[in-house]
C-alpha atoms as a PDB file:
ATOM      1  CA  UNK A   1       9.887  26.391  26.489  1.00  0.00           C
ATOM      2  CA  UNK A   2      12.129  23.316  26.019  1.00  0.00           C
ATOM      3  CA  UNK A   3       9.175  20.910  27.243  1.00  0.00           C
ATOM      4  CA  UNK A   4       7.096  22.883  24.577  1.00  0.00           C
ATOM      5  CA  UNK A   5       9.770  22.343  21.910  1.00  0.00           C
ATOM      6  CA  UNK A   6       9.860  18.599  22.444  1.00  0.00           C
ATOM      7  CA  UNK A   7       6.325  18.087  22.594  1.00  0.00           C
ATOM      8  CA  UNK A   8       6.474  19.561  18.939  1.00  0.00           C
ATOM      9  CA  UNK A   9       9.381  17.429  17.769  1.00  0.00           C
ATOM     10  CA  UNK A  10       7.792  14.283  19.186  1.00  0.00           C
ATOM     11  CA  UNK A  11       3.934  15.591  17.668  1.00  0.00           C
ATOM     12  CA  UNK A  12       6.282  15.805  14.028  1.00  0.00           C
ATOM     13  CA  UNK A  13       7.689  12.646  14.372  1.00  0.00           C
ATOM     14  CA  UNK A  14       5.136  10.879  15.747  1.00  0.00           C
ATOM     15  CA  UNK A  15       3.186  12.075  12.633  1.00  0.00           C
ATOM     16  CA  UNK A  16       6.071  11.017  10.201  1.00  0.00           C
ATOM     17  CA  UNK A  17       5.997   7.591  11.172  1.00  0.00           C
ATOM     18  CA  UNK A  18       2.400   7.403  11.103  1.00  0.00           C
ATOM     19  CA  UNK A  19       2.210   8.450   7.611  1.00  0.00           C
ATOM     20  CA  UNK A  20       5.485   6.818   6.173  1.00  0.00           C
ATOM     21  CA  UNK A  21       3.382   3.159   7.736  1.00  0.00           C
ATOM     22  CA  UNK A  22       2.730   0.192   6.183  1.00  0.00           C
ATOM     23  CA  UNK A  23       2.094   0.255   2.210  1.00  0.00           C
ATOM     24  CA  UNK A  24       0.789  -1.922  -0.543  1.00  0.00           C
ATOM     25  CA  UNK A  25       1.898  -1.258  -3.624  1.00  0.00           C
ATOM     26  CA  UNK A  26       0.682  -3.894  -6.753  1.00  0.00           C
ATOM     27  CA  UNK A  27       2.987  -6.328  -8.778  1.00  0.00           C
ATOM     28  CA  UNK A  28       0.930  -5.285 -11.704  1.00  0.00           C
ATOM     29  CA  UNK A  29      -1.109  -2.636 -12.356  1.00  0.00           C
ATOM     30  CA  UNK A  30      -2.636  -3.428 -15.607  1.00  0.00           C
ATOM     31  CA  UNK A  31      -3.285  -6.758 -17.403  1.00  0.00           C
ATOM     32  CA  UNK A  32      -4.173  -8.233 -20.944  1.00  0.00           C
ATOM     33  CA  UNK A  33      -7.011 -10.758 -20.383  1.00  0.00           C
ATOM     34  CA  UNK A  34      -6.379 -11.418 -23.771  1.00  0.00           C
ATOM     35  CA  UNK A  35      -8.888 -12.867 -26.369  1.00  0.00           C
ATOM     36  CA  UNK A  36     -10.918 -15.635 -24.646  1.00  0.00           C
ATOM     37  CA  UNK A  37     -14.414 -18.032 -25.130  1.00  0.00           C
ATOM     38  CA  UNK A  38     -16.667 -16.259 -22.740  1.00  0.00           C
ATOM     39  CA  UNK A  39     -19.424 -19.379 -23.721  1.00  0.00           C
ATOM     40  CA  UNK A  40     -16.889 -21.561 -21.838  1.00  0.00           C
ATOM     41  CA  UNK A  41     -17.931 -20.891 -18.573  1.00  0.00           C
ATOM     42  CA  UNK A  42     -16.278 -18.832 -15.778  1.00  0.00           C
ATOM     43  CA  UNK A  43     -13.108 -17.442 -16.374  1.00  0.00           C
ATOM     44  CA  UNK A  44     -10.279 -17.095 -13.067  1.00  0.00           C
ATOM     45  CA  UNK A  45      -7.475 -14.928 -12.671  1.00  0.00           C
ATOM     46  CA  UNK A  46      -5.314 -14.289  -9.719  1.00  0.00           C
ATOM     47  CA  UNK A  47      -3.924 -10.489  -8.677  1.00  0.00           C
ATOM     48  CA  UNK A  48      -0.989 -10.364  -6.691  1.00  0.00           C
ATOM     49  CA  UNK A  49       0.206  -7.130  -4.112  1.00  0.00           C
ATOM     50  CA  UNK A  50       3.261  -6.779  -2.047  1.00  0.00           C
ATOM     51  CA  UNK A  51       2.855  -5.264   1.107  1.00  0.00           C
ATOM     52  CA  UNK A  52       5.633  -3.612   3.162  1.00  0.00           C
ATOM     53  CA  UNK A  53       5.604  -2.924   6.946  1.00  0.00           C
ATOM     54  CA  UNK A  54       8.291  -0.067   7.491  1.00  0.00           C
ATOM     55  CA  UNK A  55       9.472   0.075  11.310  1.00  0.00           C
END
């Protein structure tokens, strides 16, 4: 019973942490290209996420 019990604890945990993992999370989630020539050639614009490794 006790071996059965900790298998379930660890299986929960185990679980947890694997969920809970690594996430990326944007430093902007919408943006305002604004008013621009588009007969000016190609236009370039840089997006920008954080990503955090939880241990």
């Amino acid at each position: 019973m006790n071996r059965l019990l900790s298998t379930i604890i660890l299986g929960i945990a185990a679980a947890n942490a694997a969920w809970a993992g690594p996430q990326i999370s944007w430093l902007a989630e919408s943006h305002d290209f604004g008013i621009f020539n588009e007969d000016a050639g190609e236009q370039t614009c840089s997006f920008s996420f954080v990503g955090s490794l939880s241990l």
